[in-house]
Protein backbone atom coordinates (compact mmCIF):
# COMPACT_ATOMS: atom_id res chain seq x y z
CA UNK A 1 1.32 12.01 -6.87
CA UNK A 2 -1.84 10.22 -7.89
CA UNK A 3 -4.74 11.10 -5.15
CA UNK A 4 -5.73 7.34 -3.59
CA UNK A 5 -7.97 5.32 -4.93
CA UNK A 6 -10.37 3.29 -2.69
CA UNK A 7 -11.46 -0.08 -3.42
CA UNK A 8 -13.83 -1.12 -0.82
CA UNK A 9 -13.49 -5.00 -0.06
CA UNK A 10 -16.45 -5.21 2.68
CA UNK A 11 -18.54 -7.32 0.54
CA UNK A 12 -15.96 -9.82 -0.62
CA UNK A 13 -12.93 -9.89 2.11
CA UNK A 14 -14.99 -8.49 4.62
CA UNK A 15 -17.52 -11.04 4.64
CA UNK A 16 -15.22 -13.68 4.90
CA UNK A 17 -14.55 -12.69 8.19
CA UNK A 18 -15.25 -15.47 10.85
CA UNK A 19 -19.15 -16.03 11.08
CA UNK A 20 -20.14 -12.62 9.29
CA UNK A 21 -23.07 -13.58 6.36
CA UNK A 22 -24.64 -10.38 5.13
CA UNK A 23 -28.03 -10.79 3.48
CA UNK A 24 -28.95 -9.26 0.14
CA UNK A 25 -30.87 -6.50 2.00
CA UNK A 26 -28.07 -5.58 4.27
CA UNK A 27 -25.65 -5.87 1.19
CA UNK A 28 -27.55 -3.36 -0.59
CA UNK A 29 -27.70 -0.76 1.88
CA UNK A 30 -24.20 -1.35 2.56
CA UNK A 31 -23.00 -0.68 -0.94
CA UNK A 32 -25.47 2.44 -0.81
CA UNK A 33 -23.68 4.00 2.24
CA UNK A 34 -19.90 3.27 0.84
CA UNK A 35 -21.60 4.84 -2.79
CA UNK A 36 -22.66 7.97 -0.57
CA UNK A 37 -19.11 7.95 1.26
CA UNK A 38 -17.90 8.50 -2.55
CA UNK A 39 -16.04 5.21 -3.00
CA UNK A 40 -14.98 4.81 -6.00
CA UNK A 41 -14.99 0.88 -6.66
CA UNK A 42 -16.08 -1.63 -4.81
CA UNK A 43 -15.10 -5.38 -4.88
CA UNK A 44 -18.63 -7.15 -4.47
CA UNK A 45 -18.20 -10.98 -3.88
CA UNK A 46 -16.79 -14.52 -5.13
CA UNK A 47 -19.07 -15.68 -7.76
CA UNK A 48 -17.37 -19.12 -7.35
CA UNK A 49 -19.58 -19.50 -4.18
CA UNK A 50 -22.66 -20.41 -6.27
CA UNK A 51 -25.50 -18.85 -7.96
CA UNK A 52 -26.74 -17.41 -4.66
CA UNK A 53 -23.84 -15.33 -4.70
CA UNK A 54 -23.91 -14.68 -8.41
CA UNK A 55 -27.48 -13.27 -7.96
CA UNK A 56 -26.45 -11.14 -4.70
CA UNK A 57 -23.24 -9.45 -7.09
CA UNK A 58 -25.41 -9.13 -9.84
CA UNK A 59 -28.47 -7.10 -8.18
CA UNK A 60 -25.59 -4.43 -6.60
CA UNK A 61 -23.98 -4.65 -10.15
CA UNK A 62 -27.19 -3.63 -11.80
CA UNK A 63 -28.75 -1.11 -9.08
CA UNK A 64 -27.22 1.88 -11.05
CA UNK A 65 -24.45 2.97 -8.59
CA UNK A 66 -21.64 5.17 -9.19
CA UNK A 67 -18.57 2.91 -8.20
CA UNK A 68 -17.21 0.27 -10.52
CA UNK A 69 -17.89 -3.26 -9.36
CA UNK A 70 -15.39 -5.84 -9.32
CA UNK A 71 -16.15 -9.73 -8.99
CA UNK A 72 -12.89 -12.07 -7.04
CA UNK A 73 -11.69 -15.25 -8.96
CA UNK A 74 -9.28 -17.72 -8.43
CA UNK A 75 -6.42 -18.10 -11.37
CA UNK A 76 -9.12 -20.77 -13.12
CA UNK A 77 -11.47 -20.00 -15.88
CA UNK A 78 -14.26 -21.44 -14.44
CA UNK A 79 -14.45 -18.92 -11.70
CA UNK A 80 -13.78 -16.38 -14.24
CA UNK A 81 -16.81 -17.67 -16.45
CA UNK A 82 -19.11 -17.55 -13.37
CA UNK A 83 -17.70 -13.71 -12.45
CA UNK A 84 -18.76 -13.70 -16.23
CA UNK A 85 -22.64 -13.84 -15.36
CA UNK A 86 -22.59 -11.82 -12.29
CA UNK A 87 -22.73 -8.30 -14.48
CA UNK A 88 -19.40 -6.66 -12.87
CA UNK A 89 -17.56 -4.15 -14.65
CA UNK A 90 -14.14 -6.42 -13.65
CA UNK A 91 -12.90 -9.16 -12.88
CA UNK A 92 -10.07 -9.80 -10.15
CA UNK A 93 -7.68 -12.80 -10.35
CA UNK A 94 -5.24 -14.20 -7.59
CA UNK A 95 -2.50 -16.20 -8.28
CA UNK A 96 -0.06 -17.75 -5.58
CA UNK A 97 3.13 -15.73 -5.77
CA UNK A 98 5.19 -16.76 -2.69
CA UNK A 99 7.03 -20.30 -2.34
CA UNK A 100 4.71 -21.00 0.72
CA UNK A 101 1.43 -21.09 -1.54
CA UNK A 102 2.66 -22.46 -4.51
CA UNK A 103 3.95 -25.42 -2.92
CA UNK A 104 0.40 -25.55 -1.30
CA UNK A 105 -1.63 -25.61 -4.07
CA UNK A 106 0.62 -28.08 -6.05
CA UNK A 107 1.34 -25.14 -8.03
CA UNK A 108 5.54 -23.26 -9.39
CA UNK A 109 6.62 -19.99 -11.09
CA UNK A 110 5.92 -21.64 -14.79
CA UNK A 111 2.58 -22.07 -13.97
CA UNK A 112 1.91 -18.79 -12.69
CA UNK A 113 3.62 -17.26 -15.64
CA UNK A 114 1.87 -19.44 -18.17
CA UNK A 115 -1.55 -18.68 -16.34
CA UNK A 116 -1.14 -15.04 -16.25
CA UNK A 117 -1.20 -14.79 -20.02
CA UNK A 118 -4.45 -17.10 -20.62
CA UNK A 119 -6.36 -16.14 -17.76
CA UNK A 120 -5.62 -12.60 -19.21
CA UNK A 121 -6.68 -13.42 -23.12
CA UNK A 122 -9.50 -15.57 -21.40
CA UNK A 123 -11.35 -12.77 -19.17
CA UNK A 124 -10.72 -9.74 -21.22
CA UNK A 125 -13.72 -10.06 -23.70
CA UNK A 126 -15.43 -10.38 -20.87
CA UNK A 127 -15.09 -7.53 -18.52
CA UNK A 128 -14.26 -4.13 -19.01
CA UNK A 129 -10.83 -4.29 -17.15
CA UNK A 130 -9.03 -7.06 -15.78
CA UNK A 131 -7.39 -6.81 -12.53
CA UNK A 132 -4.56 -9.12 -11.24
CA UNK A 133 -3.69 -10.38 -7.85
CA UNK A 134 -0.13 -11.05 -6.57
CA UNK A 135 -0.91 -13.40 -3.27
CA UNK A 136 1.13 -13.36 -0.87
CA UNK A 137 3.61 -10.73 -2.48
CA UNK A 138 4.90 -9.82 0.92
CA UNK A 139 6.35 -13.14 1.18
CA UNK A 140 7.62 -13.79 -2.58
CA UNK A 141 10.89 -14.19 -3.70
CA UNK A 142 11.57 -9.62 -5.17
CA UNK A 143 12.89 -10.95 -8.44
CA UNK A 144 9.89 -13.31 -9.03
CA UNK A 145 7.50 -10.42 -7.59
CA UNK A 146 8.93 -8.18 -10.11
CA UNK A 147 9.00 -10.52 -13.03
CA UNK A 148 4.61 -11.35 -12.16
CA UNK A 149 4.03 -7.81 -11.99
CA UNK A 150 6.10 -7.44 -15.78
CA UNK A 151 4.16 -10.35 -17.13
CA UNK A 152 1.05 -8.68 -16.15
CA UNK A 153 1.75 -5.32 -17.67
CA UNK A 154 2.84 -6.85 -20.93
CA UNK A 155 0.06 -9.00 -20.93
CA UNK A 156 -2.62 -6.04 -20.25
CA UNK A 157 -3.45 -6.30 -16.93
CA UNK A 158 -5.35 -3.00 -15.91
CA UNK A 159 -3.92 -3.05 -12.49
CA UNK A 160 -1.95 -5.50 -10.45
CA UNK A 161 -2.72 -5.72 -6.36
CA UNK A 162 -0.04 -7.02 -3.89
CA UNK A 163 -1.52 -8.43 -1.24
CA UNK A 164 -0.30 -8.87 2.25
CA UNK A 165 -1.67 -11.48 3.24
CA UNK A 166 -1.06 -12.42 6.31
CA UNK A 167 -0.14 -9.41 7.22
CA UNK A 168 3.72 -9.68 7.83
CA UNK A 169 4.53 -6.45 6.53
CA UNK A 170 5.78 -3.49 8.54
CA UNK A 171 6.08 0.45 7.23
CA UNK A 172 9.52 0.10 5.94
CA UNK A 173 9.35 -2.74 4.29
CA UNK A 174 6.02 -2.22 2.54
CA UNK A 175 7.72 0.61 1.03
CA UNK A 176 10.67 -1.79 0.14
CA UNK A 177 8.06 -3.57 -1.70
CA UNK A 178 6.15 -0.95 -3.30
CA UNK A 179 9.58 0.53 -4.08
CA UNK A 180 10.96 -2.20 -5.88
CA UNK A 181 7.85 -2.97 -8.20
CA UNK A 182 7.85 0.93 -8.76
CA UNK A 183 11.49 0.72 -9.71
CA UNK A 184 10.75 -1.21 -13.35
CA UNK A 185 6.90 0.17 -13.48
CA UNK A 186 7.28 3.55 -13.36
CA UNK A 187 3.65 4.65 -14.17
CA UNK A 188 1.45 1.17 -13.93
CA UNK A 189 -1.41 1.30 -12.14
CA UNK A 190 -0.50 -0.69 -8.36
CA UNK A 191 -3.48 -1.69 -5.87
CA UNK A 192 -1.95 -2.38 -2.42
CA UNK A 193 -3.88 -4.81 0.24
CA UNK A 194 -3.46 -5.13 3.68
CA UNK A 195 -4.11 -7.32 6.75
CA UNK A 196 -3.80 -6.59 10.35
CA UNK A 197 -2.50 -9.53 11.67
CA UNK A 198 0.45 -7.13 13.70
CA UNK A 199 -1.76 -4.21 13.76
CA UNK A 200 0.21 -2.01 10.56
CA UNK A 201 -2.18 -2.41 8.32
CA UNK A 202 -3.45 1.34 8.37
CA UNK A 203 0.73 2.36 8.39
CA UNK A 204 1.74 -0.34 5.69
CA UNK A 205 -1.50 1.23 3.57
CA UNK A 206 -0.30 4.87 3.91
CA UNK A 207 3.59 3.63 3.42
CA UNK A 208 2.19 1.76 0.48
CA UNK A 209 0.74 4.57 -0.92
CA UNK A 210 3.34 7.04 -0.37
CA UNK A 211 6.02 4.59 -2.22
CA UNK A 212 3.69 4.78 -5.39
CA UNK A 213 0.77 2.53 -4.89
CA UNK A 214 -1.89 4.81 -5.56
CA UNK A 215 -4.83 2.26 -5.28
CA UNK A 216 -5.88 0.96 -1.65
CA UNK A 217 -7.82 -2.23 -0.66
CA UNK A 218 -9.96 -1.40 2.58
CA UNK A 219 -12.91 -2.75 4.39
CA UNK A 220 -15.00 -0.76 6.81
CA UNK A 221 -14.10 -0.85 10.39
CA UNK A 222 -11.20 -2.95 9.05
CA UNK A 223 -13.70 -6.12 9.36
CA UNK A 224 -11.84 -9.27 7.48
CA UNK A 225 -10.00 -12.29 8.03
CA UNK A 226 -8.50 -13.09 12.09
CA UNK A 227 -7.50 -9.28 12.66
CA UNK A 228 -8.98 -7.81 9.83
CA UNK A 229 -7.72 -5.46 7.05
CA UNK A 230 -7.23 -2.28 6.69
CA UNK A 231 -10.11 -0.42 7.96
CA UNK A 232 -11.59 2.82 5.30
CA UNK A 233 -12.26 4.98 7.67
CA UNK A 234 -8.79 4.98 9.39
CA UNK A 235 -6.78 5.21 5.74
CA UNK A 236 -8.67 8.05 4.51
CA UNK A 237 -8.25 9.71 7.96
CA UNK A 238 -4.43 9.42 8.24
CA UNK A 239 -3.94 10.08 5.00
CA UNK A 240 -5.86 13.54 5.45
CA UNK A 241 -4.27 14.55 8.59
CA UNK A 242 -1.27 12.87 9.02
CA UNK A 243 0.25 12.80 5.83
CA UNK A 244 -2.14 15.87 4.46
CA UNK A 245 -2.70 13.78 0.97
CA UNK A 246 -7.00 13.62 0.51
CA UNK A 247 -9.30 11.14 -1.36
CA UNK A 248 -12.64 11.65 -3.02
CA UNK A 249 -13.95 10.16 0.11
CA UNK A 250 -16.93 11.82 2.39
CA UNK A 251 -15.89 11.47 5.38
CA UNK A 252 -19.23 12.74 7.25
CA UNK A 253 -20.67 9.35 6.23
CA UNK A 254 -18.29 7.52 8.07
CA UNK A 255 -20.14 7.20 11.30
CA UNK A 256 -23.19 5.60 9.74
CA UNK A 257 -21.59 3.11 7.55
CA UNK A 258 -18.77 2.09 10.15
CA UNK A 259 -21.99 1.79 12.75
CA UNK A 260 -24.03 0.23 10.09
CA UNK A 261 -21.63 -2.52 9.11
CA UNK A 262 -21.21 -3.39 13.09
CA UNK A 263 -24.52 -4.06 13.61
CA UNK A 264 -25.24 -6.34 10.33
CA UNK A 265 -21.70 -8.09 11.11
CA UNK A 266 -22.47 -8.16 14.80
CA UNK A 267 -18.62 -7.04 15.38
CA UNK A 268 -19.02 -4.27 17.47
CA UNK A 269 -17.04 -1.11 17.09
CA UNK A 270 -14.72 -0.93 20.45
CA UNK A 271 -14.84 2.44 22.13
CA UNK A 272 -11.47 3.17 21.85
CA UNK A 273 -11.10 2.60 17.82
CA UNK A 274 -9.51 4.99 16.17
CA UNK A 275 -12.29 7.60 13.87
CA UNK A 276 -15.20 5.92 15.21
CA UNK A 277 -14.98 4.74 18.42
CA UNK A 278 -17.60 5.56 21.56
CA UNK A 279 -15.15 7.57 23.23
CA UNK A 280 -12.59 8.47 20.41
CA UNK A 281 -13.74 11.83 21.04
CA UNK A 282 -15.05 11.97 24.90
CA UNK A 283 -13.02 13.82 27.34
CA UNK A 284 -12.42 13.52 31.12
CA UNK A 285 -9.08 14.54 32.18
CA UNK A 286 -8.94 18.17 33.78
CA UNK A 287 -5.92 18.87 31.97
CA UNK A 288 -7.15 18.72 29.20
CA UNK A 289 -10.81 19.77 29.06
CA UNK A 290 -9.65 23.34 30.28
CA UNK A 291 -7.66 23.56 26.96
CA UNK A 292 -10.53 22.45 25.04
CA UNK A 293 -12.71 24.52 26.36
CA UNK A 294 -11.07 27.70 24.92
CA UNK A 295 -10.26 25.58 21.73
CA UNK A 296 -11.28 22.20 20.47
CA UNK A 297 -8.38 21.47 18.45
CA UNK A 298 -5.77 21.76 21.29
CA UNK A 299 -6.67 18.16 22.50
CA UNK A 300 -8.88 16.55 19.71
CA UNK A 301 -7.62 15.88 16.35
CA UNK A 302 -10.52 14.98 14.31
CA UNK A 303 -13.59 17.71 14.39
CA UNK A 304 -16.79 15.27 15.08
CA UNK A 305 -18.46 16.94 12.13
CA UNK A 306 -15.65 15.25 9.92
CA UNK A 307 -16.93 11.84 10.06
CA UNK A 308 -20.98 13.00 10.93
CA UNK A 309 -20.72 13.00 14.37
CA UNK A 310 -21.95 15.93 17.29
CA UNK A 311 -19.24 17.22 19.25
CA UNK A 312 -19.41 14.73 22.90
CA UNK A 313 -19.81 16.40 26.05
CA UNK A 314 -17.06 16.02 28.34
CA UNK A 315 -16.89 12.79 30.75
CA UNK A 316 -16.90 13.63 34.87
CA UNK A 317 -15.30 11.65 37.25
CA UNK A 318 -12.12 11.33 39.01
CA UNK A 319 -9.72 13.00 36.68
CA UNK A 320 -11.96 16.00 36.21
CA UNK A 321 -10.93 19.18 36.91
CA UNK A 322 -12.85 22.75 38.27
CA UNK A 323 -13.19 24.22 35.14
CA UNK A 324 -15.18 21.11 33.52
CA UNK A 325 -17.39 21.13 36.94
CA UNK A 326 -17.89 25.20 36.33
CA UNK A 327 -19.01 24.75 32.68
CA UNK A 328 -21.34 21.41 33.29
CA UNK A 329 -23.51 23.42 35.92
CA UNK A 330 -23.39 26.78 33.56
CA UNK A 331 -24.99 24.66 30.85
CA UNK A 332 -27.49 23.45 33.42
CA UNK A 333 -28.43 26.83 34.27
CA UNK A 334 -27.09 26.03 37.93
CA UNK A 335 -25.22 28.84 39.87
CA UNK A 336 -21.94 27.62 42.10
CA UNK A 337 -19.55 29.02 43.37
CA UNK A 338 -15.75 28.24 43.54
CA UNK A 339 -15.82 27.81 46.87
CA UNK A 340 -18.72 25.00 46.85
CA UNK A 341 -17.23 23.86 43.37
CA UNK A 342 -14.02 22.82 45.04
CA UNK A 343 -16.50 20.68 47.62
CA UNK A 344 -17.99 19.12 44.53
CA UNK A 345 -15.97 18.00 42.92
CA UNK A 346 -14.05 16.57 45.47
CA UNK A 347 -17.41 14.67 46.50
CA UNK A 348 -16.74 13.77 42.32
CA UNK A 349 -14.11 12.28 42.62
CA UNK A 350 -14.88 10.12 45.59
CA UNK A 351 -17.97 8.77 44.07
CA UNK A 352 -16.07 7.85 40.79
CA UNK A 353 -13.42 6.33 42.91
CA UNK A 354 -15.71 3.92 44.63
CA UNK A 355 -17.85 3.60 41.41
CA UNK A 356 -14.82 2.77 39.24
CA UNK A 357 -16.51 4.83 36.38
CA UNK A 358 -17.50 8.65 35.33
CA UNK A 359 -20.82 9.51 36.77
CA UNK A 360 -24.02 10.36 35.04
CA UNK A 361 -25.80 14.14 34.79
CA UNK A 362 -28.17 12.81 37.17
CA UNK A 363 -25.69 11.97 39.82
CA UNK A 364 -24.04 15.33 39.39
CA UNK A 365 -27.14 17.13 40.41
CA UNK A 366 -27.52 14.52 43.56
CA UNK A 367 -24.69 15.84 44.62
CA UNK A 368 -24.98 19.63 43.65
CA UNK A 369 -28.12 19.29 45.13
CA UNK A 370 -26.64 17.76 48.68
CA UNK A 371 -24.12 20.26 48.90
CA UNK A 372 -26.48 23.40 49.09
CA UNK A 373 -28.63 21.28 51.09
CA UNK A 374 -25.64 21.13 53.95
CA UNK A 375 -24.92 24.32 53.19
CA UNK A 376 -28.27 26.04 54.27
């Protein structure tokens, strides 16, 4: 199996996101994390915006670095000419492939077909590779699916991406999808591209993959369109220790560029997201800091190192347990007892209660600090 291929969509589909404009500044460093992350290409805008945009994809195009850059068209050749000037090594273009779309934009199957082939002949003198988009494709008639990806092949598309876009997709039948496209293109090169509308778009990427589409359409922290797409960080991470497949990504950059992209999108990162989350790797419950205490792994997946972060120190409030109490005041240099730990920490868990939250390191010592006060 062919290791995955990212293609980072953070500048283009990411962007589009509801009321997220990056500047050329914040682009920059943006594509300069994802380039230190090891990403391999990186989809960089819609020159059919305007020459703003043209200038913005053109700068990152020219900044020397080491992913490919790929500008998004519509199936027209005058957004093809203008992804022309904006210096990309490729050009991406979308064509309506489900009933739905067509019928929206006054558009059938001839067309498509017909479009496919000059569209093709039109952009390749002008990029290095040509990449082609199946819209839609979860929703598309299988027989028409399979007869666009065909006419792309035979008309030398480098790679052909089916999109799901609206995210309707589940696990089984994104690998129904993949399968069937897989069944007459045995060795073509097949982008998949997800959205989280139902919240699979991490599982339809990794089923996606594992039924033979080796190339996968992300965006960091999943930012895109309503509920996003599939987010980098969580693809490469599943893929790794789920399915134990890895990417050319570095993951200890995650933490940076997920952060980074948060604050210049002003979508902040929820604590409980998966990879890079707050408290994705904060523990409270008893239970189960005694276990990791004697080993890490038995209750944490993901080292922190593995996507740059320091290991967290555990959480204390009312699910904490003796041991967790024992080992905070050890690393404080504070002697207790068993006896006055029990007294503690039920003091803990009382305070917590009627706080409705863990408690901070200097609340602990308050009450270390009243209890050998009683006690003497």
């Amino acid at each position: 199996m062919t290791a995955p291929y990212f293609i980072d969509t953070t500048l283009r589909d990411g962007e589009q996101a509801p009321g997220v404009v990056f500047s050329l500044k914040e682009k920059i460093r943006i594509a300069a994390l994802l380039d230190g992350a090891g990403v391999p290409e990186l989809e960089v805008g819609t020159p059919a915006m305007g020459e703003a945009e043209i200038r913005d994809i053109h700068t990152i195009s020219t900044m020397g670095f080491g992913f490919k850059t790929l500008a998004w068209c519509r199936a027209n050749k005058h957004d093809i000419r203008m992804a022309s000037l904006s210096g990309t090594s490729g050009v991406h273009i979308s064509f309506p492939v489900s009933e739905i779309l067509m019928k929206a934009m006054g558009k059938d199957k001839a067309w498509v077909i017909a479009q496919l082939q000059e569209l093709i002949s039109f952009a390749a003198p002008l990029f290095q590779y040509v990449t082609i988009g199946a819209q839609d494709a979860s929703r598309a008639e299988v027989d028409f699916l399979k007869e666009f990806v065909s006419a792309a092949v035979c008309f030398g598309a480098s790679r052909v991406r089916l999109a799901d876009t609206v995210g309707i997709l589940n696990p089984l039948s994104t690998n129904l999808m993949v399968s069937s496209i897989r069944s007459i293109e045995k060795d073509f090169p097949l982008e998949f591209h997800a959205h989280n509308d139902l919240g699979m778009a991490t599982a339809n990427t990794l089923a996606a993959y594992m039924a033979g589409a080796s190339c996968l359409s992300t965006t960091v922290n999943g930012l895109g369109e309503r509920a996003g797409n599939a987010p980098m960080e969580e693809v490469a991470l599943a893929l790794e220790l789920s399915a134990g497949i890895h990417s050319t990504l570095l993951t200890e950059g995650f933490s940076e560029l997920c952060a980074y992209v948060s604050k210049v999108s002003e979508r902040p990162i929820g604590a409980d997201k998966p990879i890079t989350g707050n408290l994705v790797l904060t523990h409270e419950s008893g239970i189960h800091t005694g276990c990791l205490l004697k080993d890490r792994n038995t209750y944490q997946l993901i080292p922190a190192s593995r996507v740059g972060r320091d290991e967290q120190e555990f959480m204390i409030g009312k699910h904490s347990g003796k041991s967790t109490l024992l080992h905070f005041f050890a690393e404080a240099h504070l002697p207790v007892t068993g006896d006055v730990c029990a007294i503690i920490l039920d003091r803990v868990k009382d305070r917590a209660e009627n706080l409705k939250r863990s408690l901070t390191k200097e609340e602990l010592y308050s009450i270390y600090s009243d209890v050998y006060t009683q006690k003497k």
